[in-house]
C-alpha atoms as a PDB file:
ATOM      1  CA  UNK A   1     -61.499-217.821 147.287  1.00  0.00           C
ATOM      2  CA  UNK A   2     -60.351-221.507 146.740  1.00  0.00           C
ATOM      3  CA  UNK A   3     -57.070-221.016 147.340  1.00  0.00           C
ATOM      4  CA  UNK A   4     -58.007-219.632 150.939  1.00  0.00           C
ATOM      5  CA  UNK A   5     -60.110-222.098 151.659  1.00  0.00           C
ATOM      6  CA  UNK A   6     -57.237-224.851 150.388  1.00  0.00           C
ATOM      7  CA  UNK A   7     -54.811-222.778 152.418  1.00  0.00           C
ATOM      8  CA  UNK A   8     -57.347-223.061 155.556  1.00  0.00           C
ATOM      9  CA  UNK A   9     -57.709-226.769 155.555  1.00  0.00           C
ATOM     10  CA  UNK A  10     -54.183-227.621 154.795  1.00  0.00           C
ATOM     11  CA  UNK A  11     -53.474-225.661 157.759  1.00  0.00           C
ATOM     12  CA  UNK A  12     -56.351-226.705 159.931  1.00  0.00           C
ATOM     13  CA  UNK A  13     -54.688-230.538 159.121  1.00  0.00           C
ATOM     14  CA  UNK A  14     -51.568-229.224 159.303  1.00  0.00           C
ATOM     15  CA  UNK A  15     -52.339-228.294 163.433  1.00  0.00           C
ATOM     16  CA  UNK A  16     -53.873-230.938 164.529  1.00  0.00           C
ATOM     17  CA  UNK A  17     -51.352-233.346 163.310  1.00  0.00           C
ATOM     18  CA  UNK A  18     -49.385-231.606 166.382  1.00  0.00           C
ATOM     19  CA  UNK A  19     -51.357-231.647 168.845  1.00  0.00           C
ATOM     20  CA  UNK A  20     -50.213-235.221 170.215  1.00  0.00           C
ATOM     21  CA  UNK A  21     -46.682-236.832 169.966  1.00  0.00           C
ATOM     22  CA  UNK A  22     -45.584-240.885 169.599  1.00  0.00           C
ATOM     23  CA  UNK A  23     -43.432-242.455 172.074  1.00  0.00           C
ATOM     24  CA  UNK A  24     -40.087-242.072 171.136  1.00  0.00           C
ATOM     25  CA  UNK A  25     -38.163-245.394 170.177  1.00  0.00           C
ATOM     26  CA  UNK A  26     -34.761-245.854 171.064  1.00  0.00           C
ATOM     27  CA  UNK A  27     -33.540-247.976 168.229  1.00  0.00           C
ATOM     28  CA  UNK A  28     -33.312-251.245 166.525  1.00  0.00           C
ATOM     29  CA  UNK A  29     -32.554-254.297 168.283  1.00  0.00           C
ATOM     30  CA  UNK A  30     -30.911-256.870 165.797  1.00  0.00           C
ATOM     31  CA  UNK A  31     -31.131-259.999 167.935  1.00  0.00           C
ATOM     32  CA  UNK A  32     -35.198-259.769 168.212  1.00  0.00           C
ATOM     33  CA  UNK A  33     -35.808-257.682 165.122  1.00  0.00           C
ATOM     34  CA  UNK A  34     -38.167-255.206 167.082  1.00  0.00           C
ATOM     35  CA  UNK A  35     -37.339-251.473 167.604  1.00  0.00           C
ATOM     36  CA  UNK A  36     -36.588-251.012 171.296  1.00  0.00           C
ATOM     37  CA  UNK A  37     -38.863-249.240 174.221  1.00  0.00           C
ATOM     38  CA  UNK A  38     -39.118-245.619 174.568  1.00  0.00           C
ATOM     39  CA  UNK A  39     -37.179-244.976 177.957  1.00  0.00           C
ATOM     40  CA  UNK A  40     -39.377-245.333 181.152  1.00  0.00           C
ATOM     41  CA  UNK A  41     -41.738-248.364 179.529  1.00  0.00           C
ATOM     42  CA  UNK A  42     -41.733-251.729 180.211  1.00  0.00           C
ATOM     43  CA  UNK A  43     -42.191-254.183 177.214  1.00  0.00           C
ATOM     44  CA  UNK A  44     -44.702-256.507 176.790  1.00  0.00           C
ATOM     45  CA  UNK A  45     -43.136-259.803 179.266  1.00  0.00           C
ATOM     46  CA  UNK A  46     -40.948-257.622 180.695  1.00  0.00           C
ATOM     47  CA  UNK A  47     -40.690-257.308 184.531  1.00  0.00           C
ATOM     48  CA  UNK A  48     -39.231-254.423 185.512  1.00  0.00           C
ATOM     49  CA  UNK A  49     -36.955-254.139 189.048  1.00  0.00           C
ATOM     50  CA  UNK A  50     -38.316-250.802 189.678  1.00  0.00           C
ATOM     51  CA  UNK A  51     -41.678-250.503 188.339  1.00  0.00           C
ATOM     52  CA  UNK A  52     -43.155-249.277 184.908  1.00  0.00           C
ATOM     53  CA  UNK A  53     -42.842-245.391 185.862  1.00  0.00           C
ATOM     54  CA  UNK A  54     -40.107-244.588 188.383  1.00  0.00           C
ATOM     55  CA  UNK A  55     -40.326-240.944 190.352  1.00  0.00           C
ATOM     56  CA  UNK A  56     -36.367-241.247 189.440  1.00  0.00           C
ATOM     57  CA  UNK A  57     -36.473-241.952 185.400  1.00  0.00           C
ATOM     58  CA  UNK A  58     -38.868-238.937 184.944  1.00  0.00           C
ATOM     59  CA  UNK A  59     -37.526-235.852 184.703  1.00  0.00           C
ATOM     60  CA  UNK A  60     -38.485-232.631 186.470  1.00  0.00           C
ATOM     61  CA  UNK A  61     -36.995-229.385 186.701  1.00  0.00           C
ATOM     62  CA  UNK A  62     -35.274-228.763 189.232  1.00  0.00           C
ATOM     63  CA  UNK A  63     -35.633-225.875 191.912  1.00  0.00           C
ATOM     64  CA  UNK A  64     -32.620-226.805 193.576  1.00  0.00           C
ATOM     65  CA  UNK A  65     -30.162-223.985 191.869  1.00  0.00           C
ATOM     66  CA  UNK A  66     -27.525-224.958 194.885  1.00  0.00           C
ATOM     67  CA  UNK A  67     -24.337-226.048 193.158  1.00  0.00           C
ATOM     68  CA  UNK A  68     -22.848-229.005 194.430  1.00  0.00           C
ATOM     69  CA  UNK A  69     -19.409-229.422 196.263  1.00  0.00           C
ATOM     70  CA  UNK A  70     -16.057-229.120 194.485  1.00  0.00           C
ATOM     71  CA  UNK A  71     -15.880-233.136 194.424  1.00  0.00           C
ATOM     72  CA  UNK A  72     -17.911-236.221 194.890  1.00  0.00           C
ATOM     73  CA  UNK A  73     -16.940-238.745 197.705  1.00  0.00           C
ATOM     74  CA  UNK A  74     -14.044-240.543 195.856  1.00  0.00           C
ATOM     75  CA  UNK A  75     -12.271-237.129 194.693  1.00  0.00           C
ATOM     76  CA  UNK A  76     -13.444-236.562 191.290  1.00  0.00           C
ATOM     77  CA  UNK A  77     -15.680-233.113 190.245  1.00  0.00           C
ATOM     78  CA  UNK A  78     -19.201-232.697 190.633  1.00  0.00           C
ATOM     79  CA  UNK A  79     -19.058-229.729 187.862  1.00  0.00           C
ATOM     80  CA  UNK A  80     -18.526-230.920 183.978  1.00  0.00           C
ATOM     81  CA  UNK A  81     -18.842-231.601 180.643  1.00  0.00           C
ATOM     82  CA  UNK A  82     -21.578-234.351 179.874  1.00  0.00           C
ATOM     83  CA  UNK A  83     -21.759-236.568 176.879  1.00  0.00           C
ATOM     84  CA  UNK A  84     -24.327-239.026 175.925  1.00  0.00           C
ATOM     85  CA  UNK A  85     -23.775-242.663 174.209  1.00  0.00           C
ATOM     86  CA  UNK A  86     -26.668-245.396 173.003  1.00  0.00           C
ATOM     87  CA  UNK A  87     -26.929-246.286 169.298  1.00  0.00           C
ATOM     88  CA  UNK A  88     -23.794-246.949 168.581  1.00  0.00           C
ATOM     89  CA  UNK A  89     -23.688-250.179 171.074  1.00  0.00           C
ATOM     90  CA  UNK A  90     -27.190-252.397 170.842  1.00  0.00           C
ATOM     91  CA  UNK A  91     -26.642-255.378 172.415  1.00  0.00           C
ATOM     92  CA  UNK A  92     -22.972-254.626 174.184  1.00  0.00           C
ATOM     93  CA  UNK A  93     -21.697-255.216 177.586  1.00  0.00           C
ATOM     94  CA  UNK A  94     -21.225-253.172 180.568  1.00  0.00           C
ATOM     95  CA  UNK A  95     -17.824-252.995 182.652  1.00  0.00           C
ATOM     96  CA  UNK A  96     -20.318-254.262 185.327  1.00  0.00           C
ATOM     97  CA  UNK A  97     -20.884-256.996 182.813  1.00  0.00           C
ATOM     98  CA  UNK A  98     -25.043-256.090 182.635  1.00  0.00           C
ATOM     99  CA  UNK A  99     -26.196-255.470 178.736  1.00  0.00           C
ATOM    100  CA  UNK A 100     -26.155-252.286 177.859  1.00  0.00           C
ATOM    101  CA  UNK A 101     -29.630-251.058 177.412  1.00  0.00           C
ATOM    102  CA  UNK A 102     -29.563-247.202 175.768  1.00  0.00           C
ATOM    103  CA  UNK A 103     -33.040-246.693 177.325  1.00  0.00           C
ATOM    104  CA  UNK A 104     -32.354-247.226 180.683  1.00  0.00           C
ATOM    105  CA  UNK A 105     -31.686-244.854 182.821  1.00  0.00           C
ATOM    106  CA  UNK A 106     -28.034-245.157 183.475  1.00  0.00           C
ATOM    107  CA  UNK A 107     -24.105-244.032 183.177  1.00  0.00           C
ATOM    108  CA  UNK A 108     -20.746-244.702 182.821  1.00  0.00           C
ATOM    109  CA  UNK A 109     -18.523-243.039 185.322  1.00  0.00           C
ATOM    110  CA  UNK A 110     -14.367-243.498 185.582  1.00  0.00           C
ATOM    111  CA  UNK A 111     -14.194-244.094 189.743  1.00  0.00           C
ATOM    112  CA  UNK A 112     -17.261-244.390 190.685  1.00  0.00           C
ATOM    113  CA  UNK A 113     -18.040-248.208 192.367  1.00  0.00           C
ATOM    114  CA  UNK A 114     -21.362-249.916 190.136  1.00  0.00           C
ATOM    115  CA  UNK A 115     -24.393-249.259 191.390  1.00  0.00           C
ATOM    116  CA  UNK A 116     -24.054-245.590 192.473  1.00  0.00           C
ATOM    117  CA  UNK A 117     -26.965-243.715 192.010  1.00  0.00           C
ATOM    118  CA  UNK A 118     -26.551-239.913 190.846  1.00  0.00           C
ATOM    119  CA  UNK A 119     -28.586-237.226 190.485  1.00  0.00           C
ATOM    120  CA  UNK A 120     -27.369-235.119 187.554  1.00  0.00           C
ATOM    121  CA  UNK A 121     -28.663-231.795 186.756  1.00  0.00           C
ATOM    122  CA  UNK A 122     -28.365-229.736 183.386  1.00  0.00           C
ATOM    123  CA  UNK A 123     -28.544-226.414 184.725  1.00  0.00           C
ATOM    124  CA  UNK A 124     -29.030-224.683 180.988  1.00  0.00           C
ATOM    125  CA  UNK A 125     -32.526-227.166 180.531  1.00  0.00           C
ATOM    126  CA  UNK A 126     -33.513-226.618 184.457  1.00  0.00           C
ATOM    127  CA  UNK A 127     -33.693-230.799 184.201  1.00  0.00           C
ATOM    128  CA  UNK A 128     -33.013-233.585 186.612  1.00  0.00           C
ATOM    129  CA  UNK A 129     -32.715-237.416 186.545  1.00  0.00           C
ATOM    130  CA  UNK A 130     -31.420-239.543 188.754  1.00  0.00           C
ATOM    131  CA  UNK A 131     -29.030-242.323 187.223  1.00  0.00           C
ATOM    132  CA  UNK A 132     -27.112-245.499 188.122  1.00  0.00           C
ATOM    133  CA  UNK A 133     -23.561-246.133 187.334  1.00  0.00           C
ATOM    134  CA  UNK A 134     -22.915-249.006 185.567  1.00  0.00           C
ATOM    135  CA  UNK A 135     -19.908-248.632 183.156  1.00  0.00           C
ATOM    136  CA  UNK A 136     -16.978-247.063 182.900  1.00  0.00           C
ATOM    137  CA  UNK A 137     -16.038-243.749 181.402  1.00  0.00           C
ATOM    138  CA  UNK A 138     -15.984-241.033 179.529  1.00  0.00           C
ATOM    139  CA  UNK A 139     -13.108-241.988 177.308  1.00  0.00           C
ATOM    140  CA  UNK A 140     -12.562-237.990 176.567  1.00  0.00           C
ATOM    141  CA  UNK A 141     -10.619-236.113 179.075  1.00  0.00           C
ATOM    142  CA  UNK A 142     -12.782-233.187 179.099  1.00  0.00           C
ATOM    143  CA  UNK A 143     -15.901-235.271 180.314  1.00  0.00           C
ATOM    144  CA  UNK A 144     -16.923-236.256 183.743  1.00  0.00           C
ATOM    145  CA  UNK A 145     -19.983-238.687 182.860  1.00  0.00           C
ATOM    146  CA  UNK A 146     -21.129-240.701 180.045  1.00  0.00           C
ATOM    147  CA  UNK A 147     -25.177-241.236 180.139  1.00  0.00           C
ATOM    148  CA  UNK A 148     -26.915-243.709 178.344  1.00  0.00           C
ATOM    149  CA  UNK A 149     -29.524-242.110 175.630  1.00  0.00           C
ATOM    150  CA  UNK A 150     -32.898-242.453 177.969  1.00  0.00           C
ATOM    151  CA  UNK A 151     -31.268-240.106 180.762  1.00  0.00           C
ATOM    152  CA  UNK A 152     -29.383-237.495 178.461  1.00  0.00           C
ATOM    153  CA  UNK A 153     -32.671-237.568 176.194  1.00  0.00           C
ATOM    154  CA  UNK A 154     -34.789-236.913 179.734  1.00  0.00           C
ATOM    155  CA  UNK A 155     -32.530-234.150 180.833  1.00  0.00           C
ATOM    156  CA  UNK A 156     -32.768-232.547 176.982  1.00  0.00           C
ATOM    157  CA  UNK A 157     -28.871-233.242 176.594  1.00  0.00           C
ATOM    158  CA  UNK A 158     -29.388-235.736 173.726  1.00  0.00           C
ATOM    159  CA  UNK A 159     -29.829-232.924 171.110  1.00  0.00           C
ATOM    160  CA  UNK A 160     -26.900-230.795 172.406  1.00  0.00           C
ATOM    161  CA  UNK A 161     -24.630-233.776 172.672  1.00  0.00           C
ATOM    162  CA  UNK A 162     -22.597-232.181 175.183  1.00  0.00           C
ATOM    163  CA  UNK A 163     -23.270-229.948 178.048  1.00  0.00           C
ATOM    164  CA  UNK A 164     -22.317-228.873 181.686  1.00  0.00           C
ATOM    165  CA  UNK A 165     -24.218-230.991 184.375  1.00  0.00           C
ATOM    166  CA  UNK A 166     -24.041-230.827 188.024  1.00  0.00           C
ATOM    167  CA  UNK A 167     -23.694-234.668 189.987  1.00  0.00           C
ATOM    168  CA  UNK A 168     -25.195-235.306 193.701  1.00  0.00           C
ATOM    169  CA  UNK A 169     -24.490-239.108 194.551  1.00  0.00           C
ATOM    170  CA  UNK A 170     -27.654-240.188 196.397  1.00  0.00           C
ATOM    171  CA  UNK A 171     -27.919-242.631 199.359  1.00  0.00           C
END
């Protein structure tokens, strides 16, 4: 009878521990010695150029099961192999010479001018985000896009590390 009981209330404690979730941090920043914003929130002093919750930086699925064109406007494909980057480089420059920020939601692309805004899809999650280029990349051949860790973690590429996502360049 007490072990029941016991057994009850460790489960009972054991649910309700799941019934909300903590913002997800993105990592450690060494120069300030705080751990970095979840993606989509603006730190305390921090203004933000597009407002605290952008329609683009949340992701939805998508209904939109139309795959895109053979190529995007400069000649590279709109179908490939995704990859995701973000720890590995606090504090590091951009090729467009911004800081990289692995929150934020945006990519490195080989051709693409800075500043492009995408809308990449991950067909296998049903997820959107839209994302600006601001880097330069992949370094693999088989990739068409790098994203930083806020969009692939919004799509729900950041735990497969690699997938196939569909690009749309936006006006």
């Amino acid at each position: 009878m007490r072990v029941r009981l016991a057994l009850a209330v460790a489960t009972a404690l054991i649910l309700t521990g799941c019934v909300g979730t903590m913002p997800e941090r993105t990592g450690y920043d060494r120069a300030t010695g705080t751990w970095k914003k979840a993606h989509g929130e603006v730190a305390k002093g921090e203004k933000s150029d597009k407002g605290a919750k952008d329609k683009e930086t949340i992701p939805v699925m998508s209904g939109d099961t139309t795959r895109p064109a053979g190529s995007l406007p400069d000649g590279s494909p709109s179908i490939g192999k995704a990859s995701w980057y973000g720890t590995e480089a606090p504090n590091a420059k951009t090729a467009s010479g911004e800081d990289f920020v692995p929150s934020d939601m945006t990519a490195a692309h080989r051709t693409l001018p800075f500043g492009t805004k995408l809308r990449v899809r991950y067909p296998k999650k049903g997820t959107e985000v839209v994302v600006r280029v601001n880097d330069r990349g992949p370094h693999k051949d088989d990739r068409i896009l790098d994203l930083s860790e806020g969009a692939a973690d919004a799509l729900g590429l950041k735990v497969d590390g690699l997938g196939d996502v569909w690009l749309d360049v936006q006006p």
